[in-house]
Protein backbone atom coordinates (compact mmCIF):
# COMPACT_ATOMS: atom_id res chain seq x y z
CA UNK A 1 -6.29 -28.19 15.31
CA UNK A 2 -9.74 -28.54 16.29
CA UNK A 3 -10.14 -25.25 17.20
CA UNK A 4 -8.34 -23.97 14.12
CA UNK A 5 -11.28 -26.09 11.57
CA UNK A 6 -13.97 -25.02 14.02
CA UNK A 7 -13.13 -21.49 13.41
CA UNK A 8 -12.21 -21.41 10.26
CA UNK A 9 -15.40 -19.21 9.01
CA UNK A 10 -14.74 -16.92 11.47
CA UNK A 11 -10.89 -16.41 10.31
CA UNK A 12 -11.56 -16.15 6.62
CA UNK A 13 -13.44 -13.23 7.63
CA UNK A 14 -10.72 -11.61 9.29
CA UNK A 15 -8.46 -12.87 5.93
CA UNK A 16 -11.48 -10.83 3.76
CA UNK A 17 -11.00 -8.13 5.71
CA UNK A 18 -7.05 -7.71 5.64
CA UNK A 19 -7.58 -8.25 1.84
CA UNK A 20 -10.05 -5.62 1.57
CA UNK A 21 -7.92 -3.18 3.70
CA UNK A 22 -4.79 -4.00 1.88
CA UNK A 23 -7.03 -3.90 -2.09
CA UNK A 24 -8.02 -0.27 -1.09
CA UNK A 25 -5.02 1.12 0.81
CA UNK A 26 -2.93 -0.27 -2.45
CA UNK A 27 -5.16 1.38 -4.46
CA UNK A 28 -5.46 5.08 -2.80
CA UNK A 29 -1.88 4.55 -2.46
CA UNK A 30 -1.02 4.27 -5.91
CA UNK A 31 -2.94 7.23 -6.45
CA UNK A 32 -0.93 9.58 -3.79
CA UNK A 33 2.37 7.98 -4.96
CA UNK A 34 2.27 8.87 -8.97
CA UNK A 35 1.12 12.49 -7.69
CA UNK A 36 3.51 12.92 -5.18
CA UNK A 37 6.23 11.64 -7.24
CA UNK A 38 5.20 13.93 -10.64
CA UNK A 39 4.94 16.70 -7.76
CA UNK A 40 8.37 16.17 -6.68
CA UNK A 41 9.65 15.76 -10.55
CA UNK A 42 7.62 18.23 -12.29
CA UNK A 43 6.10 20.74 -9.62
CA UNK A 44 6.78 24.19 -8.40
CA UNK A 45 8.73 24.74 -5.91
CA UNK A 46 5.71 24.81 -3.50
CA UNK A 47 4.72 21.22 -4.60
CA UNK A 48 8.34 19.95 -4.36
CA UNK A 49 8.69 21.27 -0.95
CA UNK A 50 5.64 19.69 0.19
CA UNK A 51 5.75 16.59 -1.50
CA UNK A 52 9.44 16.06 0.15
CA UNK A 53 8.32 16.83 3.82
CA UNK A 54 5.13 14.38 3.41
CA UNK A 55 7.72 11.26 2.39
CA UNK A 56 10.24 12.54 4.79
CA UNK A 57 7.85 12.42 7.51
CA UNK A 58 5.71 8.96 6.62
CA UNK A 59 8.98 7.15 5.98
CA UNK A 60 10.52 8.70 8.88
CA UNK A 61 7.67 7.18 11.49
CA UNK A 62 6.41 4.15 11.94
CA UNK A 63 3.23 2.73 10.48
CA UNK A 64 1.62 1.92 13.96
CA UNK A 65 2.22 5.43 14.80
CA UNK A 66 0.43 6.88 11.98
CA UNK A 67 -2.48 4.89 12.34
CA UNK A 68 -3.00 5.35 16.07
CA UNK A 69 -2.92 9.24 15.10
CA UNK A 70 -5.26 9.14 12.48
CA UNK A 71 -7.80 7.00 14.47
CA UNK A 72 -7.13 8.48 18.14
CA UNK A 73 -5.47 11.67 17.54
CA UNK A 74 -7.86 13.15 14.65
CA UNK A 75 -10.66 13.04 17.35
CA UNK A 76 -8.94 15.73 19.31
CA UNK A 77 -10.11 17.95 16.38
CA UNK A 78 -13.94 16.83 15.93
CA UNK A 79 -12.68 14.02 13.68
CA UNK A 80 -14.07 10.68 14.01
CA UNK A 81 -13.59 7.53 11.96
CA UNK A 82 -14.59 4.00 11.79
CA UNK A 83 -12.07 1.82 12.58
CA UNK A 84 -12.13 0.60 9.38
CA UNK A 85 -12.06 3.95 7.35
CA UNK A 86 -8.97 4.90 9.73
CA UNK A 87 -6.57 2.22 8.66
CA UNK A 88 -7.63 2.53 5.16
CA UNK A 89 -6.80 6.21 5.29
CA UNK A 90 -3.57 5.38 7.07
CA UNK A 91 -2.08 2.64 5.29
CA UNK A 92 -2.91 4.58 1.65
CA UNK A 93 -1.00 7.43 3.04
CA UNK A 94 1.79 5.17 4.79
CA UNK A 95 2.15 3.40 1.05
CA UNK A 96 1.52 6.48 -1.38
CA UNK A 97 4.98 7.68 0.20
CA UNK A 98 6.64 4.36 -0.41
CA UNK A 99 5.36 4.09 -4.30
CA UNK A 100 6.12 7.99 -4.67
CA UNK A 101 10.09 7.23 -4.18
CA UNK A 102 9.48 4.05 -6.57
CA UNK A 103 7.66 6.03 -9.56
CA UNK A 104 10.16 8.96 -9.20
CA UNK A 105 12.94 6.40 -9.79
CA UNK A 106 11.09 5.01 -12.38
CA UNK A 107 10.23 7.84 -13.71
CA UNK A 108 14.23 9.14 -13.72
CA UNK A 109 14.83 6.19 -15.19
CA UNK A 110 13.41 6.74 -18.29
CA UNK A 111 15.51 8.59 -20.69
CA UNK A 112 14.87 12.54 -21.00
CA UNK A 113 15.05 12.23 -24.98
CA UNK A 114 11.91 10.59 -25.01
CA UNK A 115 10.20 13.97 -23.16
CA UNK A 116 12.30 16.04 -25.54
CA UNK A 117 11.49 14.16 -28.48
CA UNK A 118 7.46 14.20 -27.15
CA UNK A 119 7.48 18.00 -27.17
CA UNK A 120 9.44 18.37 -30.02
CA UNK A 121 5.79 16.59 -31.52
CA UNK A 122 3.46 18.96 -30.29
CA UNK A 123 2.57 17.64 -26.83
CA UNK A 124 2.61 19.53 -23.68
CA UNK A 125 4.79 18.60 -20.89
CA UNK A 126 1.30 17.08 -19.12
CA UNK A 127 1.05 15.17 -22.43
CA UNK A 128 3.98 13.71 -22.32
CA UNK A 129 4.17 12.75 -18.70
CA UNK A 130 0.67 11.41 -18.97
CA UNK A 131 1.29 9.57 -22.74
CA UNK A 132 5.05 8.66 -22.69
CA UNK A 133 6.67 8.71 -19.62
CA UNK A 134 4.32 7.24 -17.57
CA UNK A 135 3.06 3.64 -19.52
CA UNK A 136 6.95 3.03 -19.25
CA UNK A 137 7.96 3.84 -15.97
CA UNK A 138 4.90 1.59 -14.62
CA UNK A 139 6.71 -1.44 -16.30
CA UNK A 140 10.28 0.02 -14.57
CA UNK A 141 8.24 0.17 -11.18
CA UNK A 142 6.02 -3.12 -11.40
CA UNK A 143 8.95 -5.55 -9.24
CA UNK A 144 9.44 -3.15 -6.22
CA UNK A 145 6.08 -1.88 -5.77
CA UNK A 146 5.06 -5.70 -5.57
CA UNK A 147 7.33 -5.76 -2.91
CA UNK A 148 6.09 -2.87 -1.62
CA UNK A 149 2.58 -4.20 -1.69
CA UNK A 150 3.77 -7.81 -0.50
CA UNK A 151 4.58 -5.61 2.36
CA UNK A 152 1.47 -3.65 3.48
CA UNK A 153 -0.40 -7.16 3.09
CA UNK A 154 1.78 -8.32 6.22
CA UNK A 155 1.32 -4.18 8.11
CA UNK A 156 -2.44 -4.87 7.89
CA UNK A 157 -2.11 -6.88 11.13
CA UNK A 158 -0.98 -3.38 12.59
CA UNK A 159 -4.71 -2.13 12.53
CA UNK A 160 -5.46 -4.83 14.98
CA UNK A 161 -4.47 -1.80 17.67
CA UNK A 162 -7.51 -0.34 16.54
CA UNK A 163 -10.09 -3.31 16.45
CA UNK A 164 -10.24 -3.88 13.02
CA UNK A 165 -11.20 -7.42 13.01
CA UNK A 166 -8.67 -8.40 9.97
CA UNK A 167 -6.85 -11.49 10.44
CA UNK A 168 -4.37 -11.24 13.40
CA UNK A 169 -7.50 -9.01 15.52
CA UNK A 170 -9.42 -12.83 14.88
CA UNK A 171 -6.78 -14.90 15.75
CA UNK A 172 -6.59 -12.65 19.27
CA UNK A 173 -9.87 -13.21 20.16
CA UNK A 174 -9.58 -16.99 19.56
CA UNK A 175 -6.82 -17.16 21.89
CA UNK A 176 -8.52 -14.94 24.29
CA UNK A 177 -11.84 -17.46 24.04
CA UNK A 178 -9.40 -20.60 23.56
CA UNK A 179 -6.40 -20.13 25.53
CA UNK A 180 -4.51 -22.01 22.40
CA UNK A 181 -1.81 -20.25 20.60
CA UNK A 182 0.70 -22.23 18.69
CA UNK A 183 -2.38 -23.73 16.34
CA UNK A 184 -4.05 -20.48 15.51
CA UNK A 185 -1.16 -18.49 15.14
CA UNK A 186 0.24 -21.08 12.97
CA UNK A 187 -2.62 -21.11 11.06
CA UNK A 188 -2.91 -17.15 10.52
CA UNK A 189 0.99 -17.55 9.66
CA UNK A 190 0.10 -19.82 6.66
CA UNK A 191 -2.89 -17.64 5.61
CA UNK A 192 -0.64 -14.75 5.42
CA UNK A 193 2.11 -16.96 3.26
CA UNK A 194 -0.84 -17.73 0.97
CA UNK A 195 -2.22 -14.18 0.76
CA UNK A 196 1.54 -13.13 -0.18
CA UNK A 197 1.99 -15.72 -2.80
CA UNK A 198 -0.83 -15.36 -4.34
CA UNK A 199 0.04 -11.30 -4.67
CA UNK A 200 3.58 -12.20 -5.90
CA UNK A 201 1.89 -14.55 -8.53
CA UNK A 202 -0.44 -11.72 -9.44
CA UNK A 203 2.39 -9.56 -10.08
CA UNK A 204 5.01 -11.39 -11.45
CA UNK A 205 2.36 -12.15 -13.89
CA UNK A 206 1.66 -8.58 -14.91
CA UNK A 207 5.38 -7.78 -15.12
CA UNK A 208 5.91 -10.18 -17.59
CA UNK A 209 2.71 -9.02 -19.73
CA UNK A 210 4.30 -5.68 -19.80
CA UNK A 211 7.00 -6.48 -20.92
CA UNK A 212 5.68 -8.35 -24.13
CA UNK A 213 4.89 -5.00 -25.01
């Protein structure tokens, strides 16, 4: 355990940077899901189409493959990113597909009287979607995207393929300098547990502030 309090600087830097990876990629995520899942709900047929064959697709291949492609395989066409920037990019477009499928449940969820009764006020369909539908089907959504975000905390030690130094890349390179595995990776283990908790605290926290109101 030595080893493990020696290091210990040198690992919560690879925790800040799974954090930071995970903060963003939720984030950018969240973004591409309510768009794709409005697409798929309230789009043309274009939009629908499109919006169907990008979930198919992400949910249909694994995360490591999609970030080896965006880091390694975008170069093929004069595209080159940071290690970093790559498994950002990735892991928002690996999630947005994930939170699309939850927000257009949500979203179904929600009764279609309150749209008709919106537009029956005045408001346009983008009105209503935006003012009504929306606040309530983020309080429908809030338990499984925390799962779903519980989730991409733990994928983050995917990007370790392409040296990002996040938390499993540092415990690596401590066993590569060490030759001691059942301490670090031990330690790493109850790093992630924390990191999870602490998200599933966050959240079950919100989830119950919604639904005060």
């Amino acid at each position: 355990m030595n080893i493990v309090i020696e290091n210990l600087p040198f690992l919560f830097k690879g925790a800040y940077y799974t954090l930071l990876i995970t903060i963003i990629s939720m984030f950018f995520g969240l973004i591409i899901g309510v768009l794709t899942a409005i697409a798929r709900l309230k789009g043309n047929r274009l939009l629908q189409g499109i919006s169907r064959v990008y979930v198919s697709i992400i949910r249909g291949t694994p995360p490591l493959v999609q970030i080896v492609i965006v880091y390694y395989g975008l170069v093929d066409y004069g595209i080159t990113l940071g290690p970093l920037t790559a498994a950002c990019i990735a892991l928002s477009i690996n999630i947005g597909a994930y939170v699309s499928e939850t927000f257009r449940g949500a979203i179904q969820a929600i009764p279609s009287g309150q749209t008709e009764a919106a537009l029956a006020t005045g408001m346009s369909e983008q009105q209503a979607v935006r003012r009504i539908i929306l606040p309530q089907a983020i309080r429908v959504a809030i338990p499984p995207l925390g799962n779903t975000f519980v989730g991409m905390l733990k994928e983050t030690s995917l990007v370790s393929v392409i040296a990002v130094t996040e938390l499993l890349r540092s415990a690596q390179l401590l066993v590569a300098q060490y030759y001691v595995y059942m301490p670090i990776y031990l330690s790493i283990g109850v790093m992630y547990w924390i990191m999870s908790t602490g998200f599933t605290f966050i959240l079950n926290k919100v989830e119950k502030r919604l639904s005060v109101y």
